[in-house]
C-alpha atoms as a PDB file:
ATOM      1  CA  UNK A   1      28.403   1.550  21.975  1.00  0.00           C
ATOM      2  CA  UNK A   2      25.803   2.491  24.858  1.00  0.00           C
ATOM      3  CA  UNK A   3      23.075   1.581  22.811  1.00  0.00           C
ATOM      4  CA  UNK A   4      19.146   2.618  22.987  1.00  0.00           C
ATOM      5  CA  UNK A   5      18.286   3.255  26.980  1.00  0.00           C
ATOM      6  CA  UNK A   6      16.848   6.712  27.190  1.00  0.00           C
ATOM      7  CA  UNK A   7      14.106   9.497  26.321  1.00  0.00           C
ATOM      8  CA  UNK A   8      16.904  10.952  24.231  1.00  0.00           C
ATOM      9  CA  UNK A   9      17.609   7.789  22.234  1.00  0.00           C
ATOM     10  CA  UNK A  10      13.965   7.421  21.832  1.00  0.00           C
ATOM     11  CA  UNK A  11      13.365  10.948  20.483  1.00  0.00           C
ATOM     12  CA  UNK A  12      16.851  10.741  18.122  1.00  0.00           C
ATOM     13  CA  UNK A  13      15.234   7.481  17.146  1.00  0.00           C
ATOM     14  CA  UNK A  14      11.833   9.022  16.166  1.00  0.00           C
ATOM     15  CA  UNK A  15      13.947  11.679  14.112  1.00  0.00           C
ATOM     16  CA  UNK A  16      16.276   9.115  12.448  1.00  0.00           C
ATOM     17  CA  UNK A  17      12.281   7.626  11.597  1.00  0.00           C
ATOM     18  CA  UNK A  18      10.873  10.832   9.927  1.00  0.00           C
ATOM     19  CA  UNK A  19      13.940  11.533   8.005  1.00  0.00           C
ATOM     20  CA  UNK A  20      13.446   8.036   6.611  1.00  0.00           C
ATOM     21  CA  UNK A  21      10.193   8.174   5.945  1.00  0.00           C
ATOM     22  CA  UNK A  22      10.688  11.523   3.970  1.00  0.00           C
ATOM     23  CA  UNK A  23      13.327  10.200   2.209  1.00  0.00           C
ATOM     24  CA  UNK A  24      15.861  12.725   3.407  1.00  0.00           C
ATOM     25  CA  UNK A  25      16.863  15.624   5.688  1.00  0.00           C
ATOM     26  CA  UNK A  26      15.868  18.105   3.441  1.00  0.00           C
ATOM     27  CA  UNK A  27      12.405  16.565   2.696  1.00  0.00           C
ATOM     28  CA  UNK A  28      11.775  16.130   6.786  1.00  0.00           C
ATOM     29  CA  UNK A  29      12.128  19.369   7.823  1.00  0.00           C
ATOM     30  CA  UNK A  30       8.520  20.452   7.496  1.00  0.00           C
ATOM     31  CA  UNK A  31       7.174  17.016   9.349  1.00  0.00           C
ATOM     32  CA  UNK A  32       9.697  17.830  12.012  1.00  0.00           C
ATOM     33  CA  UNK A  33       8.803  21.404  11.970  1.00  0.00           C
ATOM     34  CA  UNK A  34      13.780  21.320  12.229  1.00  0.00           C
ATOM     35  CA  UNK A  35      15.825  23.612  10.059  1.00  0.00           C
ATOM     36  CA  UNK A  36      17.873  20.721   7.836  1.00  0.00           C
ATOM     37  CA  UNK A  37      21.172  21.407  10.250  1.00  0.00           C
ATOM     38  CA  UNK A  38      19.553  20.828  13.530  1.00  0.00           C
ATOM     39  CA  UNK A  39      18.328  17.168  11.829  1.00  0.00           C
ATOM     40  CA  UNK A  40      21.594  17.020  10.679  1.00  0.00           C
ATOM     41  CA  UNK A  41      22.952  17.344  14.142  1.00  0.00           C
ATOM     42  CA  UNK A  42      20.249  14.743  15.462  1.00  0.00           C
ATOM     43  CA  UNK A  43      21.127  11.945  13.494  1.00  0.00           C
ATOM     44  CA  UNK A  44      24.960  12.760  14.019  1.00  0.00           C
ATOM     45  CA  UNK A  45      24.095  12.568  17.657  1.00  0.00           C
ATOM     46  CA  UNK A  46      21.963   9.210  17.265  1.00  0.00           C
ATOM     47  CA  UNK A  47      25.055   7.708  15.252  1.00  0.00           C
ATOM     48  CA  UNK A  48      27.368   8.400  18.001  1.00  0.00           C
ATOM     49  CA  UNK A  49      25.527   6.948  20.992  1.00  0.00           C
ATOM     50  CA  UNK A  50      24.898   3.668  18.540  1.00  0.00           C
ATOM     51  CA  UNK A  51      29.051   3.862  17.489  1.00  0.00           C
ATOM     52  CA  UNK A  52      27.980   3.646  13.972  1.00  0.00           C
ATOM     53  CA  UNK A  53      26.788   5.162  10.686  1.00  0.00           C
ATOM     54  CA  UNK A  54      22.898   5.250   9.835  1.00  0.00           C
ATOM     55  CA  UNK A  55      22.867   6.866   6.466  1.00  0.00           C
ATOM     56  CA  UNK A  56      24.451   8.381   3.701  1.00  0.00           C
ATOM     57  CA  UNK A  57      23.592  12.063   3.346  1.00  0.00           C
ATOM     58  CA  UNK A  58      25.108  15.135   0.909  1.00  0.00           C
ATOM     59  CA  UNK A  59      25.568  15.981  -2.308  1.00  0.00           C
ATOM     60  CA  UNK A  60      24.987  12.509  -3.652  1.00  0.00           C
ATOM     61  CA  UNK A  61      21.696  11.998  -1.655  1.00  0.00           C
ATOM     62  CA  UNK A  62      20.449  10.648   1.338  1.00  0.00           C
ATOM     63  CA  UNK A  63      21.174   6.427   1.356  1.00  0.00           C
ATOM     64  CA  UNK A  64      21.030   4.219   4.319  1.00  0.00           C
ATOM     65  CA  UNK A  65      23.675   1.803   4.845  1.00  0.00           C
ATOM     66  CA  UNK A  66      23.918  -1.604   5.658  1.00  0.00           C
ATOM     67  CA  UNK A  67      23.785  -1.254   9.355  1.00  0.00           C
ATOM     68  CA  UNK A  68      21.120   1.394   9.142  1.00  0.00           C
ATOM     69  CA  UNK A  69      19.283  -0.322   7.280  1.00  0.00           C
ATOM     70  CA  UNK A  70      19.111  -3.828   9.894  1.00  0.00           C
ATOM     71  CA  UNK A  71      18.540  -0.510  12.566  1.00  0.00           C
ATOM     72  CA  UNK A  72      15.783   0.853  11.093  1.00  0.00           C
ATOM     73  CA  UNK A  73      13.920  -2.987  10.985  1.00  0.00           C
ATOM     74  CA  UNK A  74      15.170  -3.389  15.201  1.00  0.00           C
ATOM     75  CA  UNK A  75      13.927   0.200  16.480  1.00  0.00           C
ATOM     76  CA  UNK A  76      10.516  -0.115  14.161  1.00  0.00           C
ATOM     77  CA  UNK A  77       9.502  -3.686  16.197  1.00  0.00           C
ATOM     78  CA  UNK A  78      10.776  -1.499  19.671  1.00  0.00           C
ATOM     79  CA  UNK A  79       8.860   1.096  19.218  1.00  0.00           C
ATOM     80  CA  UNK A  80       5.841  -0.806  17.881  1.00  0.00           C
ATOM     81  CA  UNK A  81       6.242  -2.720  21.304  1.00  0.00           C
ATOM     82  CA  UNK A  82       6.554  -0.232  22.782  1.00  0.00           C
ATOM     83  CA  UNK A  83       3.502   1.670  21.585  1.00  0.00           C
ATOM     84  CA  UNK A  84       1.237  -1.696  22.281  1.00  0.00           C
ATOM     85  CA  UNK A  85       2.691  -1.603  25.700  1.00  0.00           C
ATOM     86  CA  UNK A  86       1.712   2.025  26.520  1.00  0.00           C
ATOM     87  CA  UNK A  87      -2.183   1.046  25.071  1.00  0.00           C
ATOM     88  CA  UNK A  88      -2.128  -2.091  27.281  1.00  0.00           C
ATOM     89  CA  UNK A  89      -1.324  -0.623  30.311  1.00  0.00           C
ATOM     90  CA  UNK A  90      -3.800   2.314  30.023  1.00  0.00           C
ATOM     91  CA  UNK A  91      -6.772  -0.072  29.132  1.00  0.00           C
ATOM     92  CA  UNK A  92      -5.898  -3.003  31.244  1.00  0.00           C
ATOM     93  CA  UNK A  93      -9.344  -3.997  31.707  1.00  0.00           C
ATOM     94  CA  UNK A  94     -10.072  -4.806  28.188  1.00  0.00           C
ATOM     95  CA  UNK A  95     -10.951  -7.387  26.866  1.00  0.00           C
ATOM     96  CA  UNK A  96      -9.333  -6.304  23.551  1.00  0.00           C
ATOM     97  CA  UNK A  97      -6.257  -4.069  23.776  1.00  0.00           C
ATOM     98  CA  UNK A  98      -3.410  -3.332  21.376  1.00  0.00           C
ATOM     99  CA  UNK A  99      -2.615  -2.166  17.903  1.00  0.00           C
ATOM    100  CA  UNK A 100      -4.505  -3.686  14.486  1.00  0.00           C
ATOM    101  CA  UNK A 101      -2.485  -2.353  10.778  1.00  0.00           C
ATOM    102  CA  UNK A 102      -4.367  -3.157   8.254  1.00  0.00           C
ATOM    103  CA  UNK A 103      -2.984  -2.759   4.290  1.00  0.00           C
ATOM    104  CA  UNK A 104      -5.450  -1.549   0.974  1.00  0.00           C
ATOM    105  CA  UNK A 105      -4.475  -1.886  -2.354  1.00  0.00           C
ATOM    106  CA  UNK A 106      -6.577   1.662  -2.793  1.00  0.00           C
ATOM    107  CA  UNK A 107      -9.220   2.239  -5.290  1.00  0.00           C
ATOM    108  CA  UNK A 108     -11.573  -0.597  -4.793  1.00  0.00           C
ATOM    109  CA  UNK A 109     -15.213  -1.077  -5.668  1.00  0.00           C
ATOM    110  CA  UNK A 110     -17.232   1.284  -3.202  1.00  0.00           C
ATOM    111  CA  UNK A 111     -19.124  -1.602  -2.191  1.00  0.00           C
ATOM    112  CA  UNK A 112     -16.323  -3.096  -0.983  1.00  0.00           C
ATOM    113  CA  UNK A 113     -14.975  -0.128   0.871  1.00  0.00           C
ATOM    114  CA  UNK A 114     -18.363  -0.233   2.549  1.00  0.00           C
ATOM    115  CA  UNK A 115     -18.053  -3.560   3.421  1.00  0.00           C
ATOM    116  CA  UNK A 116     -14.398  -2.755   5.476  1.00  0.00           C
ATOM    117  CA  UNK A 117     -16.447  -0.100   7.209  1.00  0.00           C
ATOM    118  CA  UNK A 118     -19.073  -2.036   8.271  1.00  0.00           C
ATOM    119  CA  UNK A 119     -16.659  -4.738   9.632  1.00  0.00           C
ATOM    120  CA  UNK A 120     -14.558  -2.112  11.248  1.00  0.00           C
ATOM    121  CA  UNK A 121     -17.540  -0.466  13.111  1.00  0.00           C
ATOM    122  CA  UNK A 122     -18.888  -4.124  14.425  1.00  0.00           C
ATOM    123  CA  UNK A 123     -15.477  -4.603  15.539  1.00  0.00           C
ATOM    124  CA  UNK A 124     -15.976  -0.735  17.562  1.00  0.00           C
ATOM    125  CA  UNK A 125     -18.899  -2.390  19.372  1.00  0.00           C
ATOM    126  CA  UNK A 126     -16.552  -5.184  21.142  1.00  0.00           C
ATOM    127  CA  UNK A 127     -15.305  -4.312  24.750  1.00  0.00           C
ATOM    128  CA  UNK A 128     -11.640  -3.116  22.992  1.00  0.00           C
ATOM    129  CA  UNK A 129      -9.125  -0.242  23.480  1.00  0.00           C
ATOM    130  CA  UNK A 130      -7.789  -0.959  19.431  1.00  0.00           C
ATOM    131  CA  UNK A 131      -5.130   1.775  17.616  1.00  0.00           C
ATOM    132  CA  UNK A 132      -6.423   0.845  14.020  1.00  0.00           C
ATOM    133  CA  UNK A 133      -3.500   1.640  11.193  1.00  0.00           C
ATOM    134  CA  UNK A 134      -4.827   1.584   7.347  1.00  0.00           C
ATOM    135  CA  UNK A 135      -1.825   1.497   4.910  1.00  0.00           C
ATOM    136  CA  UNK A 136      -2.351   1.753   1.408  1.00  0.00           C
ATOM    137  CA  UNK A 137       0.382   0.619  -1.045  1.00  0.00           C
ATOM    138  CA  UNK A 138       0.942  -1.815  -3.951  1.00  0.00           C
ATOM    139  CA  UNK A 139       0.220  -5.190  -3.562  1.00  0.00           C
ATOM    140  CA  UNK A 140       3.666  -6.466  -3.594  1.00  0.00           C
ATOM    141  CA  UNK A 141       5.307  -4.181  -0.755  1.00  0.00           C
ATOM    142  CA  UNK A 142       2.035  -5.094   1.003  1.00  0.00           C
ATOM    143  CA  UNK A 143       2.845  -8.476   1.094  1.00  0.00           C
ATOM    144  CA  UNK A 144       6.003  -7.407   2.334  1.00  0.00           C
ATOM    145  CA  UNK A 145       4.682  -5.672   5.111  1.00  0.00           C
ATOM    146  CA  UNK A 146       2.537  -8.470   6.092  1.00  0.00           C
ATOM    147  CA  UNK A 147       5.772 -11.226   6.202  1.00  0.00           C
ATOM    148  CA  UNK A 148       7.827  -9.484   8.045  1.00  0.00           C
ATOM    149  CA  UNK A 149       4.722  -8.523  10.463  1.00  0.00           C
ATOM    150  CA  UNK A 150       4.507  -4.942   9.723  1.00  0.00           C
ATOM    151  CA  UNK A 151       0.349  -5.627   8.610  1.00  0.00           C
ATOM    152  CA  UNK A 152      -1.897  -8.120  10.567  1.00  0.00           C
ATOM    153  CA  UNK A 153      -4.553  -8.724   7.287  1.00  0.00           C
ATOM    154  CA  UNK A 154      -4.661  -7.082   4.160  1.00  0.00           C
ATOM    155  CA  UNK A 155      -7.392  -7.186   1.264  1.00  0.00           C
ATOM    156  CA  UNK A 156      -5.757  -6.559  -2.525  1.00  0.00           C
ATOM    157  CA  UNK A 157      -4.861  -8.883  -5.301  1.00  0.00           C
ATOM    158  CA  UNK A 158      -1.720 -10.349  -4.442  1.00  0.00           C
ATOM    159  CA  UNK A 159       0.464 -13.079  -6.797  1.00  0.00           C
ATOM    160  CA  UNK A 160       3.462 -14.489  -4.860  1.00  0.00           C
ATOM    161  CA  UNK A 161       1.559 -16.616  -2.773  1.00  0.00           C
ATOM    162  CA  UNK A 162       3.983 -15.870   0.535  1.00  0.00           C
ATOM    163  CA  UNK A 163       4.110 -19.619   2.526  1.00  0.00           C
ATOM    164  CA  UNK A 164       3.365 -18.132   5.897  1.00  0.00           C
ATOM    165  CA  UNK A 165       0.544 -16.162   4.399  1.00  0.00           C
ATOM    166  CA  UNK A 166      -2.771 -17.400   4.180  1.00  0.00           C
ATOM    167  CA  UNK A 167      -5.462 -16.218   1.329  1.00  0.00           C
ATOM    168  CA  UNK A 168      -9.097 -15.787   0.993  1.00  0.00           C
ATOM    169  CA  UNK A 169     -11.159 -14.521  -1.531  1.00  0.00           C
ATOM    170  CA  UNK A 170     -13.688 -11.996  -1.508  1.00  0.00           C
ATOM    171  CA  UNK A 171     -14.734 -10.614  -4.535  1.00  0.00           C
ATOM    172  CA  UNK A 172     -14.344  -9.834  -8.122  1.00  0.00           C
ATOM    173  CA  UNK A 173     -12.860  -6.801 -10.298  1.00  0.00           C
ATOM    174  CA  UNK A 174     -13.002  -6.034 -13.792  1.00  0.00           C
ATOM    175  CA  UNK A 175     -10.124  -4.003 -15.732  1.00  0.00           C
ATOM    176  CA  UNK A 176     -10.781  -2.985 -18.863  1.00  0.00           C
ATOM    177  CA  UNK A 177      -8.443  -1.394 -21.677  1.00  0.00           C
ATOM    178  CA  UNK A 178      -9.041   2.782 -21.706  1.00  0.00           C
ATOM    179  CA  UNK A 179      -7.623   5.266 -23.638  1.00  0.00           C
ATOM    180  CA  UNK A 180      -7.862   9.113 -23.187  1.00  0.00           C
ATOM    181  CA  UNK A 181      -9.991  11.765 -25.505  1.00  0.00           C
ATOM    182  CA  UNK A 182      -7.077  13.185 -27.685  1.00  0.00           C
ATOM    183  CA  UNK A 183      -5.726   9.420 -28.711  1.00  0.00           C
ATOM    184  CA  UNK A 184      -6.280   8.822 -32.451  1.00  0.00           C
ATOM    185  CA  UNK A 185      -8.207   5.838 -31.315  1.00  0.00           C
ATOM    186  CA  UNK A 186     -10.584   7.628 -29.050  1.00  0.00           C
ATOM    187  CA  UNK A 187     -13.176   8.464 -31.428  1.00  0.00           C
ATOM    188  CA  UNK A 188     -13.514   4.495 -32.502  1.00  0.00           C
ATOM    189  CA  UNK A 189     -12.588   3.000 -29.543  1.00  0.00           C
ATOM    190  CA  UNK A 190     -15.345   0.400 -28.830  1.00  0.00           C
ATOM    191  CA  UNK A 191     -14.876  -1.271 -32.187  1.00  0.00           C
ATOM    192  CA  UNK A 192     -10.734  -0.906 -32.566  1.00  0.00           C
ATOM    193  CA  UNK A 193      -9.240  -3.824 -33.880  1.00  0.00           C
ATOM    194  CA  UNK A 194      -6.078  -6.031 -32.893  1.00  0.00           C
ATOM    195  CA  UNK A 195      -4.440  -4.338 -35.933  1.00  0.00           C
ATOM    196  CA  UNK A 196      -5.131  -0.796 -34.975  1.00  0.00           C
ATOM    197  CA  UNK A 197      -3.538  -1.386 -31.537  1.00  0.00           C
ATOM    198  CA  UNK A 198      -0.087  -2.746 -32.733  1.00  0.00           C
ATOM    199  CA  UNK A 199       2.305  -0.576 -32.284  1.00  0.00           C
ATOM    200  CA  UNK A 200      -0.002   1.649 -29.785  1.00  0.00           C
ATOM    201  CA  UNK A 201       1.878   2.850 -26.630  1.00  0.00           C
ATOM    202  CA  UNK A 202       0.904   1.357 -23.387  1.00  0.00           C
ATOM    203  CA  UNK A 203       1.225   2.302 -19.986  1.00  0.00           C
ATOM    204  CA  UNK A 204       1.435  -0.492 -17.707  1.00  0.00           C
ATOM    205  CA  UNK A 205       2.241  -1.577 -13.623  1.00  0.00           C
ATOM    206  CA  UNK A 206       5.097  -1.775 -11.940  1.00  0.00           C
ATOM    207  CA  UNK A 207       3.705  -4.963  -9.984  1.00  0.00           C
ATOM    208  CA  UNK A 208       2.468  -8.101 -11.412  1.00  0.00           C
ATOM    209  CA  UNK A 209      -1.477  -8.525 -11.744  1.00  0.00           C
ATOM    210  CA  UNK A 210      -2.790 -11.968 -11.643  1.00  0.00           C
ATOM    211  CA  UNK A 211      -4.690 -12.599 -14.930  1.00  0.00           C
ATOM    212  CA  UNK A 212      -3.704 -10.126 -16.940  1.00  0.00           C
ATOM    213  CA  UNK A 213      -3.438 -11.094 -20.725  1.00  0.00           C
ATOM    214  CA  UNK A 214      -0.764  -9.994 -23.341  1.00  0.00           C
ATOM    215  CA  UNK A 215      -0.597  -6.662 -24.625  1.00  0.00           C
ATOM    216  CA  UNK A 216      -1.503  -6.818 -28.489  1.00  0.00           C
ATOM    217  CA  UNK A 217       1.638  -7.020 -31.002  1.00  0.00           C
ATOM    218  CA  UNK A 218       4.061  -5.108 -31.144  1.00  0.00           C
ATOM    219  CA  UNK A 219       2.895  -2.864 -28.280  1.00  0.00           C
ATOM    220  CA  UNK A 220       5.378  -0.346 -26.760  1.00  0.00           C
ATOM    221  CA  UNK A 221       5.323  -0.168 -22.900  1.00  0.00           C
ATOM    222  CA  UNK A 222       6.338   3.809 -22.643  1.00  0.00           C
ATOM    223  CA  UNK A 223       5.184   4.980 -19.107  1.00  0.00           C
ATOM    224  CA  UNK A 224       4.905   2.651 -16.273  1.00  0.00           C
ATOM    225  CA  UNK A 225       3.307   3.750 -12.912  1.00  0.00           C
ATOM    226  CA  UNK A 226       3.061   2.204  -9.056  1.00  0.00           C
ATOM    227  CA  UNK A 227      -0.450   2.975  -8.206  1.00  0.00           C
ATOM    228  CA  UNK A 228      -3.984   3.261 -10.193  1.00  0.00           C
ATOM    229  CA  UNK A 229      -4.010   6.949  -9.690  1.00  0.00           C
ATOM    230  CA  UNK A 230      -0.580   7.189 -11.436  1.00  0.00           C
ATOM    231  CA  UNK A 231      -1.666   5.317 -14.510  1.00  0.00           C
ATOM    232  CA  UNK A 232      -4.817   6.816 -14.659  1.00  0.00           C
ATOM    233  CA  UNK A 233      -2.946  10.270 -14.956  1.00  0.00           C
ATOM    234  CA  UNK A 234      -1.209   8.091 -17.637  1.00  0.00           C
ATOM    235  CA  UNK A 235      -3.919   7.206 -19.481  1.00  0.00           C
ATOM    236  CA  UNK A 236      -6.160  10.666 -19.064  1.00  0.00           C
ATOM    237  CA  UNK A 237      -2.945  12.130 -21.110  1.00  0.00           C
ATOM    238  CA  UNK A 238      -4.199  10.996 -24.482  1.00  0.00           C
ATOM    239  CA  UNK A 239      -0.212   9.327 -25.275  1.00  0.00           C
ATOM    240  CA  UNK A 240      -0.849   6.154 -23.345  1.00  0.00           C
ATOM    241  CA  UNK A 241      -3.243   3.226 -23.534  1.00  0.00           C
ATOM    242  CA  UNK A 242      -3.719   0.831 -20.068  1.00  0.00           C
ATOM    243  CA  UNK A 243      -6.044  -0.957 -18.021  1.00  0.00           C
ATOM    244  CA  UNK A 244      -8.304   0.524 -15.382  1.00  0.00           C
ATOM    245  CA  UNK A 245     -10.636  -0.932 -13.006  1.00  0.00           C
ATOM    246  CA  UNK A 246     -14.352   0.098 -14.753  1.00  0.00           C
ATOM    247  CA  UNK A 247     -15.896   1.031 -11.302  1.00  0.00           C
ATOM    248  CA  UNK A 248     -12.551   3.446 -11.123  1.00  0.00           C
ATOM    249  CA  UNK A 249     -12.832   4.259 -14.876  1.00  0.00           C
ATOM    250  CA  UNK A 250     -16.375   5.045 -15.031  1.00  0.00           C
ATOM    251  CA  UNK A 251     -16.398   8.643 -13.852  1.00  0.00           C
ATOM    252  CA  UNK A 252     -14.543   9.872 -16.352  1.00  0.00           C
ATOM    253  CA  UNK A 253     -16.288   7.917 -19.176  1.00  0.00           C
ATOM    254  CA  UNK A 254     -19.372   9.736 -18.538  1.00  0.00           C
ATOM    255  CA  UNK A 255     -17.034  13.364 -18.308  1.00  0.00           C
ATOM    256  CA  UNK A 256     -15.876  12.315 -21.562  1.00  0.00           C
ATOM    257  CA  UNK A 257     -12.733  11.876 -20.685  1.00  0.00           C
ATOM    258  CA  UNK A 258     -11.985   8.209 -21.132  1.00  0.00           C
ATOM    259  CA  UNK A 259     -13.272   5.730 -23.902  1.00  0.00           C
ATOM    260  CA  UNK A 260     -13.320   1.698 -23.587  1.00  0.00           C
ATOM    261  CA  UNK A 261     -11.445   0.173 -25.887  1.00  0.00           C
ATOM    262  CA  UNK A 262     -13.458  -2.675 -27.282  1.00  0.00           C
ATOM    263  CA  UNK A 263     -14.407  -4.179 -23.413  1.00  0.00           C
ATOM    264  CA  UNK A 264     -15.238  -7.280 -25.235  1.00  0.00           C
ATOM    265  CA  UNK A 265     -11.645  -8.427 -26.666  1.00  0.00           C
ATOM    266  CA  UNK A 266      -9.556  -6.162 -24.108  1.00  0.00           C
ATOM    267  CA  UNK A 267     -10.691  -6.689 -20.530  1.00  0.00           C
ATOM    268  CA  UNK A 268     -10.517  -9.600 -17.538  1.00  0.00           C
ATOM    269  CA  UNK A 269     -11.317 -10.050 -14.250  1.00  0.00           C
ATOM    270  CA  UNK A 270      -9.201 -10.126 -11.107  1.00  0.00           C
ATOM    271  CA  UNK A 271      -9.803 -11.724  -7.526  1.00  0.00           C
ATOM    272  CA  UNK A 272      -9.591 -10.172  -4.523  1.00  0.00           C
ATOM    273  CA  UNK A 273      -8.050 -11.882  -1.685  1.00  0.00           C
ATOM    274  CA  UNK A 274      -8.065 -11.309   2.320  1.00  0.00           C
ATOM    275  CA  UNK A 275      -4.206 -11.552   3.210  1.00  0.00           C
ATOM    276  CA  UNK A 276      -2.928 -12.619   6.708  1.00  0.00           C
ATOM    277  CA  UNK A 277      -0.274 -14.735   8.561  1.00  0.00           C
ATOM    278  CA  UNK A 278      -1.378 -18.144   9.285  1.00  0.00           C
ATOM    279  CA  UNK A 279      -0.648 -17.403  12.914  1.00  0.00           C
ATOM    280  CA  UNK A 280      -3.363 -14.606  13.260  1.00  0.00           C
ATOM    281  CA  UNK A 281      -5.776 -16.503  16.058  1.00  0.00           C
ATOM    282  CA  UNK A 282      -2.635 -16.061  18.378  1.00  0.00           C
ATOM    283  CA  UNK A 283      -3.528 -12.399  18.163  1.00  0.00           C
ATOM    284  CA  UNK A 284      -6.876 -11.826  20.319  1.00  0.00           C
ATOM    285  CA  UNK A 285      -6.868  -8.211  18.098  1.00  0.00           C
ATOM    286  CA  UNK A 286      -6.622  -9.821  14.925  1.00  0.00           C
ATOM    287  CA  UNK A 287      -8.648 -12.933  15.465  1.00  0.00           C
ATOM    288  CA  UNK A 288     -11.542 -10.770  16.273  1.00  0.00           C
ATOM    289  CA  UNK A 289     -11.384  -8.493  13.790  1.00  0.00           C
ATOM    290  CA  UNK A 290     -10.710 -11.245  11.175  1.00  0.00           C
ATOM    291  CA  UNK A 291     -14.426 -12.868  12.854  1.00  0.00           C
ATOM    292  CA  UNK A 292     -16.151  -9.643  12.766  1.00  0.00           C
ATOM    293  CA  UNK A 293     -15.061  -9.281   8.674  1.00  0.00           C
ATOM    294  CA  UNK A 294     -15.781 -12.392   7.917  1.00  0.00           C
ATOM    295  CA  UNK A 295     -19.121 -12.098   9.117  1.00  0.00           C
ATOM    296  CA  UNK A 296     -19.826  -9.152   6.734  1.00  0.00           C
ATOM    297  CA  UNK A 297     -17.999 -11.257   3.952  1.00  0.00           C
ATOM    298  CA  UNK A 298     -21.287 -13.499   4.708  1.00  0.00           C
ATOM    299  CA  UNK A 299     -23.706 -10.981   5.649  1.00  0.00           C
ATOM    300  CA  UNK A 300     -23.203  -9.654   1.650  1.00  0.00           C
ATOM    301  CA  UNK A 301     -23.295 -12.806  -0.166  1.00  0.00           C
END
């Protein structure tokens, strides 16, 4: 097995990469710009300088196996090493050099988006040479991201409570109960009662949200979805009931779209917390940026 030790490896690598991240060879081609054989032929190549397999990949799908997947986890941290090492050398008088990934949960309050901004563009006025990487995903993979190192500091609701993470909280959201304009429940929405929602069909999360009560009795979960987007499409169908955020909501209220159902029995708030290792200050990057954010935190209160 020879191993990773060239330009070659490194561009097989970065192929073996997209095809993951597309979730096949098929699915690549077009970020590759690669006919599907001539990926095909990469990653065959990439398998036989390594003297194993990466990935499943035919009829039954694309999969990657055991050792690909322990692979995929090495060669990310290389080339993220690699790609702080390039940025360090070329700013080496900086005071602040290197990369800073930062993970959203998506779709929060604008004010809060604003408030990112402005702690973003105080940390552009620092003496730094900074690759800034926004990810947005669900709050539990984002938490997964930021265990294993993949994210510096995140800002989401999160509910695991990860040991070598350490939470702070910045603000408040309120989710309220919706249901789309051709539900039989539309039209009387703001008054319904416990008893007309048993038996309603729900759409709900595939993650866990801190705080959120019991559907009513005898609800049916019959649509599920990963994102707020998703279950707002959900919702916006007229066959589903679920919770939205109201600032996220609200459009579509006034477009007549969506109705509230009953805020005052079917809503609750949710926290959101700043996520980051408990190890951050030994990241110059990350300290600073975690200084120049909190400052904003206060600047708002």
């Amino acid at each position: 097995m020879s191993g990773i030790s060239t330009d070659l490896d490194l561009r097989l690598t970065r192929i073996f990469f997209a095809v993951v991240n597309a979730g096949g060879l098929s699915a690549a081609q077009h970020a590759l710009n690669m006919r599907q054989p001539t990926i095909s032929s990469h990653i065959a190549d990439l398998e036989m300088r390594l003297g194993y397999r990466l990935c499943e990949r035919g009829r039954k799908g694309f999969r990657l196996t055991p050792k690909g997947e322990r692979f995929l986890h090495v060669a990310r941290r290389y080339l993220n090493l690699l790609g702080e090492l390039n940025i360090e050398a070329r700013n080496i008088d900086r005071e602040l050099v290197g990369i800073l990934n930062l993970g959203l949960i998506g779709n929060a309050p604008a004010a809060q988006n604003a408030l990112l901004s402005r702690a973003i563009s105080q940390f552009r006025r620092r003496d730094e040479a900074v690759q800034i990487n926004v990810t947005i995903n669900s709050p539990d993979l984002i938490e997964d991201l930021l265990e294993n190192g993949q994210l510096h500091a995140a800002i989401g609701y999160f509910w695991r409570r990860v040991p070598v993470l350490e939470y702070r909280h910045l603000f408040s959201e309120r989710q309220v109960a919706y249901c789309g304009r051709g539900h039989a429940l539309f039209a009387d929405s703001g008054t319904c009662t416990i008893e007309q929602l048993s038996g309603q069909s729900w759409a709900s999360r595939r993650y866990p949200v801190p705080t959120a009560p019991q559907l009513p009795p005898n609800s049916r979960i019959t649509a599920s979805a990963d994102n707020m987007e998703a279950n707002l499409i959900l919702v916006l169908s007229g066959e589903h009931l679920g919770y939205l955020p109201d600032h996220f909501a609200e459009p579509y209220c006034k477009a007549g779209d969506l109705a509230p159902l009953n805020p005052d029995m079917l809503s609750y708030g949710v926290d959101f917390h700043l996520a980051l290792r408990r190890d951050y200050k030994a990241d110059p990057v990350v300290s600073a940026f975690i200084e120049d954010l909190s400052a904003q935190v206060q600047r708002q209160a």
